[in-house]
C-alpha atoms as a PDB file:
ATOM      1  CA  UNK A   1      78.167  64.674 120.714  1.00  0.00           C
ATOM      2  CA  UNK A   2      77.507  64.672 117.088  1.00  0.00           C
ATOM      3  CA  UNK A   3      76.318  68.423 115.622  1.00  0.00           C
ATOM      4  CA  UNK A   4      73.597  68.077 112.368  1.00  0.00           C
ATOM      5  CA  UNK A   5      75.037  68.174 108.963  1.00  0.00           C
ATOM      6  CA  UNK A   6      73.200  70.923 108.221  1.00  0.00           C
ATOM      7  CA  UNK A   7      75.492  72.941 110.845  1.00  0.00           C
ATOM      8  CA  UNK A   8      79.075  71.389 110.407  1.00  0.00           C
ATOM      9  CA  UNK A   9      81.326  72.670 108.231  1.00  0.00           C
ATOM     10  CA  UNK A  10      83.614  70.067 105.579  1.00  0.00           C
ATOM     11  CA  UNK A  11      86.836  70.900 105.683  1.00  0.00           C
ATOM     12  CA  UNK A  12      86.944  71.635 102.261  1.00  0.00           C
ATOM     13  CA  UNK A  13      84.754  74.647 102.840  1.00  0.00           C
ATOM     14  CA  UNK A  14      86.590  75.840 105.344  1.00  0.00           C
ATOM     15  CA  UNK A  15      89.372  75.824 103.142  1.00  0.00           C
ATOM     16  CA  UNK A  16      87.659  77.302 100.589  1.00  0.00           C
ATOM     17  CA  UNK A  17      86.980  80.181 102.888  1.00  0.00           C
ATOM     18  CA  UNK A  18      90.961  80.606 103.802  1.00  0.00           C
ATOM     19  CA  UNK A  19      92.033  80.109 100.676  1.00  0.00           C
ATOM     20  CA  UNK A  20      94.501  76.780 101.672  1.00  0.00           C
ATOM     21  CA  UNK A  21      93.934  72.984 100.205  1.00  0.00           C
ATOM     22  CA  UNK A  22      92.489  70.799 102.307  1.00  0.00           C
ATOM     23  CA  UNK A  23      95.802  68.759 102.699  1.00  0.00           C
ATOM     24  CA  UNK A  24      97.671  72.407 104.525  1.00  0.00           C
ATOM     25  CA  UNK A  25      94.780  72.463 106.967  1.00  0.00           C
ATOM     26  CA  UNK A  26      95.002  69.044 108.116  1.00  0.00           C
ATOM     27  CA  UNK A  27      98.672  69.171 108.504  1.00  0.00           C
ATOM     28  CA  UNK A  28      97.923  72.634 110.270  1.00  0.00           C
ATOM     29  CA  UNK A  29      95.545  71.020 111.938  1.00  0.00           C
ATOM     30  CA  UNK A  30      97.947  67.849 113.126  1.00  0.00           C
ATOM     31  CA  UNK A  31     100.710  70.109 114.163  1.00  0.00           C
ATOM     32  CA  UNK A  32      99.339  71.932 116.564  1.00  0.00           C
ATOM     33  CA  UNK A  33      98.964  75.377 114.623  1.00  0.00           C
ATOM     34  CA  UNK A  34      94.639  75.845 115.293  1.00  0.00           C
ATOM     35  CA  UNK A  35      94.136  74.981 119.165  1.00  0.00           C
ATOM     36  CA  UNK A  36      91.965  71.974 118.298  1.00  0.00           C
ATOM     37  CA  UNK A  37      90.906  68.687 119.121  1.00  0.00           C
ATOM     38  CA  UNK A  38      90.054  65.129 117.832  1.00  0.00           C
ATOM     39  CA  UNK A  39      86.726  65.816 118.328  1.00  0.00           C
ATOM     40  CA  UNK A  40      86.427  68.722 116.354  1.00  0.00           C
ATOM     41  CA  UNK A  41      87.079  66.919 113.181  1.00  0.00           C
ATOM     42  CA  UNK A  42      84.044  64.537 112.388  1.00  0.00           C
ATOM     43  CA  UNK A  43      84.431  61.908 109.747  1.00  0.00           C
ATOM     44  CA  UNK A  44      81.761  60.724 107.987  1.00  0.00           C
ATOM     45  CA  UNK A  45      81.010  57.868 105.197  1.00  0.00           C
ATOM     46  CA  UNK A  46      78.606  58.329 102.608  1.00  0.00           C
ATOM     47  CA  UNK A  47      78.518  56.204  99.351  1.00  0.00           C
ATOM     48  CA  UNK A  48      81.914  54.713 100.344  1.00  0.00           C
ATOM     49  CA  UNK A  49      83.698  58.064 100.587  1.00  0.00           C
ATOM     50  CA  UNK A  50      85.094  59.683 103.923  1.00  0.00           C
ATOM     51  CA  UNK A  51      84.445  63.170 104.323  1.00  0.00           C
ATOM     52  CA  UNK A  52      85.679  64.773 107.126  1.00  0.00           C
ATOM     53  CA  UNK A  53      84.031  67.864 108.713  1.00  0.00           C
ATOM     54  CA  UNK A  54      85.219  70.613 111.946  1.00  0.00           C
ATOM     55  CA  UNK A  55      82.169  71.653 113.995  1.00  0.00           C
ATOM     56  CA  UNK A  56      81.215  75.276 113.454  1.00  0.00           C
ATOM     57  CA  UNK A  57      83.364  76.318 116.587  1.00  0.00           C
ATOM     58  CA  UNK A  58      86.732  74.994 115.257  1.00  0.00           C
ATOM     59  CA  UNK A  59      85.627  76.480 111.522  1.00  0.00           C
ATOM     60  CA  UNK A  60      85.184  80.293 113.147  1.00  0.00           C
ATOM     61  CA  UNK A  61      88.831  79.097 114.820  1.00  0.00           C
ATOM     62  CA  UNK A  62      90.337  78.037 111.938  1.00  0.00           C
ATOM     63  CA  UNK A  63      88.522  81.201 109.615  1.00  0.00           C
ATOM     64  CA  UNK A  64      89.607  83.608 112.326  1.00  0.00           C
ATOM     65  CA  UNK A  65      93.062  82.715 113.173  1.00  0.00           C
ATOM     66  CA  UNK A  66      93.329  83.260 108.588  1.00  0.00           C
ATOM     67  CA  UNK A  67      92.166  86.371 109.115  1.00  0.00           C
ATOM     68  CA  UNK A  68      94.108  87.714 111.207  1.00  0.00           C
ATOM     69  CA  UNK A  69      97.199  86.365 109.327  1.00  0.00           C
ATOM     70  CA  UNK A  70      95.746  88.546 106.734  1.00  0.00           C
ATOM     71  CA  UNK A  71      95.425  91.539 108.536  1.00  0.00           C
ATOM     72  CA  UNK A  72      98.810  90.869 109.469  1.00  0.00           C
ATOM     73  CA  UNK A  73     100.187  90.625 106.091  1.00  0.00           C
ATOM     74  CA  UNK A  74      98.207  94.263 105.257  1.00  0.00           C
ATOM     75  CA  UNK A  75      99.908  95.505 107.828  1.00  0.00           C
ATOM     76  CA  UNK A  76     103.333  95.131 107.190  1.00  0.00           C
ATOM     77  CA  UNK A  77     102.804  96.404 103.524  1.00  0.00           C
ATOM     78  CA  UNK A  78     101.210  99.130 105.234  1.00  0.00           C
ATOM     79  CA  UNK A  79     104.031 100.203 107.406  1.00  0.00           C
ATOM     80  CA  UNK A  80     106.450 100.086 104.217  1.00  0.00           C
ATOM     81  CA  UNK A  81     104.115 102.416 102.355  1.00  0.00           C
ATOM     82  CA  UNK A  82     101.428 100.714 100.676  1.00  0.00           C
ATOM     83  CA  UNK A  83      97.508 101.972 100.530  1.00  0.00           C
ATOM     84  CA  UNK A  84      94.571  99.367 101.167  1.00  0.00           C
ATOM     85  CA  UNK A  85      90.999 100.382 100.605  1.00  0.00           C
ATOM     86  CA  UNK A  86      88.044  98.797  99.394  1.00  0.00           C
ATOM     87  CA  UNK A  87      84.338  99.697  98.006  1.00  0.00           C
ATOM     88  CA  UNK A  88      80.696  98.384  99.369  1.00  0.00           C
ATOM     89  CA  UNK A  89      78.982  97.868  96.166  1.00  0.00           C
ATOM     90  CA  UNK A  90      75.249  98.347  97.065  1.00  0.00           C
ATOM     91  CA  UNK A  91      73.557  95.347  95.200  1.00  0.00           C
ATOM     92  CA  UNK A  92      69.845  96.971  95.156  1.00  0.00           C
ATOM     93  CA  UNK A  93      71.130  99.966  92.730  1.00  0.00           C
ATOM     94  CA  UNK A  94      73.249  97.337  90.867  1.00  0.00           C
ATOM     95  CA  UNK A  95      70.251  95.737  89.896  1.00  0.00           C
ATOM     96  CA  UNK A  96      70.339  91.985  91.763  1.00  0.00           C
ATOM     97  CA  UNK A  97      67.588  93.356  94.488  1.00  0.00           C
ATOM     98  CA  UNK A  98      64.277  94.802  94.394  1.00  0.00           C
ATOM     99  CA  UNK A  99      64.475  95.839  98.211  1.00  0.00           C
ATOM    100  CA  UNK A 100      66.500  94.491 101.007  1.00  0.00           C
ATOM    101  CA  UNK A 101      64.398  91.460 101.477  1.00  0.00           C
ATOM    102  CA  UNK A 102      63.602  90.551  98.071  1.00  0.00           C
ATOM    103  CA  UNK A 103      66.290  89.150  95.419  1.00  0.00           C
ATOM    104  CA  UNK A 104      65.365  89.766  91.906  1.00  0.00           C
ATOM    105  CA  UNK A 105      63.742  87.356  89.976  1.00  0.00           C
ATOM    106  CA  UNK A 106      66.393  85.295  87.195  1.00  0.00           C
ATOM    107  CA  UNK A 107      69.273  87.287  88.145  1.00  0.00           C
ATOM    108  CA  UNK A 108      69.540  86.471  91.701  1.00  0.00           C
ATOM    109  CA  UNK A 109      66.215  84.369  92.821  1.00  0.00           C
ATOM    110  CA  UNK A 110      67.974  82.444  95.235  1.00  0.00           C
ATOM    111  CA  UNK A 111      69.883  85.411  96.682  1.00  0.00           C
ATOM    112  CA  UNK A 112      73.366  84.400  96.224  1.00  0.00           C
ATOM    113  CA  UNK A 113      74.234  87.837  95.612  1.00  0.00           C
ATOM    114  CA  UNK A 114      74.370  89.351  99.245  1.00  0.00           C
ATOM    115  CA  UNK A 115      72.994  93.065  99.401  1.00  0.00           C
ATOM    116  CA  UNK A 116      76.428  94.658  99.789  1.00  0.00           C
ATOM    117  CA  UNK A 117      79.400  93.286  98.374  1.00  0.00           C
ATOM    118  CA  UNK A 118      83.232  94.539  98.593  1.00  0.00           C
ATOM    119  CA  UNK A 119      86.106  95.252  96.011  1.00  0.00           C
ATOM    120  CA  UNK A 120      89.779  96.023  97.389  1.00  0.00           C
ATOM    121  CA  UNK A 121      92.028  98.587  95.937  1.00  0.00           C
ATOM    122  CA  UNK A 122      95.590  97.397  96.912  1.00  0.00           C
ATOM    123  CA  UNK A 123      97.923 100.593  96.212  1.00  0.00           C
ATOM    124  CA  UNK A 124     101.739  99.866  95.837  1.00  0.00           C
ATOM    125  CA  UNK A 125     103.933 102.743  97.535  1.00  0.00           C
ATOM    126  CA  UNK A 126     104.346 105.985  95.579  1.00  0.00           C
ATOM    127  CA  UNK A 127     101.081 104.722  92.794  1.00  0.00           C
ATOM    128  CA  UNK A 128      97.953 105.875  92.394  1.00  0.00           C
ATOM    129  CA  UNK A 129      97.193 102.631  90.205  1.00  0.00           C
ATOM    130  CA  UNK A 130      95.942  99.835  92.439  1.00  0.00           C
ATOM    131  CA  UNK A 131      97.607  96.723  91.931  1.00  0.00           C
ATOM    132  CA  UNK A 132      95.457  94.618  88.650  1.00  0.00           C
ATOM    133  CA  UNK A 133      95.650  91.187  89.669  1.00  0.00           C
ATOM    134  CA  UNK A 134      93.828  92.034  93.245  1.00  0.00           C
ATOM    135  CA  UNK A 135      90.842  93.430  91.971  1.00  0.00           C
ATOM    136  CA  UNK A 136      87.337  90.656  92.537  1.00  0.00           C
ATOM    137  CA  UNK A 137      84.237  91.569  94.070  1.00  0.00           C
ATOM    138  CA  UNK A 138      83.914  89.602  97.467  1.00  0.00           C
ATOM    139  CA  UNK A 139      80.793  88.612 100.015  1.00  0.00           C
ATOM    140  CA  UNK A 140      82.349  89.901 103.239  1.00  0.00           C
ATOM    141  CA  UNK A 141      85.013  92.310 104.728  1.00  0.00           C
ATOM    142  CA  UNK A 142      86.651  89.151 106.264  1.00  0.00           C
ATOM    143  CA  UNK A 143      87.116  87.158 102.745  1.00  0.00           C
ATOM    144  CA  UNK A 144      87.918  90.435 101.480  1.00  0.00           C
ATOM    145  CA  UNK A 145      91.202  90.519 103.811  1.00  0.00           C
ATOM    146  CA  UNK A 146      91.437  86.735 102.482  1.00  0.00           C
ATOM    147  CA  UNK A 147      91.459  86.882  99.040  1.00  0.00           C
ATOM    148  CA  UNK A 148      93.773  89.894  99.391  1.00  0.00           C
ATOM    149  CA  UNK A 149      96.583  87.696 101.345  1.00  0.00           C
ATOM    150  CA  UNK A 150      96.316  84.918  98.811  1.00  0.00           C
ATOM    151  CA  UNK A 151      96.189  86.802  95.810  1.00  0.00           C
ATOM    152  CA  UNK A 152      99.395  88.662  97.665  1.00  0.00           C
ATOM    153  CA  UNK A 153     101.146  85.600  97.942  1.00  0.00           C
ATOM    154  CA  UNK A 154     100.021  83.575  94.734  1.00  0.00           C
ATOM    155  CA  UNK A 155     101.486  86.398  93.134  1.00  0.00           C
ATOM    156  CA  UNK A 156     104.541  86.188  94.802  1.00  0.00           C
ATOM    157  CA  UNK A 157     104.184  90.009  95.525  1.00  0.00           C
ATOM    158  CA  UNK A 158     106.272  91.599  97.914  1.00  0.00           C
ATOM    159  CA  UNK A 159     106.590  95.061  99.622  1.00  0.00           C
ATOM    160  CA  UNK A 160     109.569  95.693  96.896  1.00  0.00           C
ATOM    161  CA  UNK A 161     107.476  94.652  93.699  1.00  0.00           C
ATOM    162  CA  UNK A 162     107.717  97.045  90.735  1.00  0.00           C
ATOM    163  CA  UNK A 163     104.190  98.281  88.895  1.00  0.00           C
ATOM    164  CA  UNK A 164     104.102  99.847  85.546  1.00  0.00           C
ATOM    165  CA  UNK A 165     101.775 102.591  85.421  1.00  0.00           C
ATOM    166  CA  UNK A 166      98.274 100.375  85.425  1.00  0.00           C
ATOM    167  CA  UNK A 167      98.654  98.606  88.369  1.00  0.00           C
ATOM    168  CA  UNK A 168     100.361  95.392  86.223  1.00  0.00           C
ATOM    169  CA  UNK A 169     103.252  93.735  87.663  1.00  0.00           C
ATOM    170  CA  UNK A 170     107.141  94.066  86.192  1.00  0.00           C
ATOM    171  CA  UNK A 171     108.679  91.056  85.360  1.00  0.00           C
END
């Protein structure tokens, strides 16, 4: 049976959240990799255009099985020496609440701010300068340990990349 709109999530968005295109997840997806089935993918047409949507079940698959390939990834640079540690930014004293129920007016009326957000610290081995290009303020511990993997990869970092002293990568 056919879930809402409102509830289903595109496939698109669930890439967004994993940080993968759209094209990797299908062929995931059609390979076998996330334990799903046909009807867990949902096509719709709307002005001509297919989009194609996973119930919110196979989304918290496909979101969880990403983070734990994350995790993963943290810790094998963790057993090689490497520091990971992150900060819960309190959005009230930063200014974009009044109270926890109440976004501020202009800067964040619509409360797409959350009330805590999160900033990793990714420390090579032997630095005390966290890695530069890892540093973003995130919405949730889980796309924390997501955006850490990609920008990991995308960076084509390894356990054995060099650092100058400010975190900046060696070419």
């Amino acid at each position: 049976m056919k879930e809402g709109i409102g509830v289903m999530r595109t496939l698109s968005s669930v890439a967004k959240d994993i940080y993968v295109t759209t094209n990797v997840l299908e062929r995931r997806i059609r390979n076998g990799y996330y334990d799903l089935n046909a009807e867990d993918i949902i096509v719709e047409t709307k002005n001509g255009r297919n989009y194609k949507y996973l119930n919110e079940p196979a989304a918290g698959i496909v979101i969880q099985k990403a983070v734990s390939e994350a995790l993963d990834l943290k810790i094998e640079f963790e057993s090689q020496g490497w520091r990971f540690e992150y900060d819960e930014i309190d959005q009230i004293e930063n200014g974009y609440w009044l109270d926890e129920n109440t976004p501020k007016p202009g800067l964040n009326g619509d409360g797409s701010i959350p009330l805590i957000t999160y900033t990793p610290y990714i420390y090579p081995k032997n630095s005390e300068s966290p890695v530069e290009v890892i540093e973003e303020s995130l919405d949730s511990i889980n796309e924390l340990w997501l955006y850490v993997a990609h920008a990991i990869k995308e960076n084509g970092i390894t356990v054995d990349t060099k650092f100058d002293e400010y975190g900046r990568i060696v070419k």
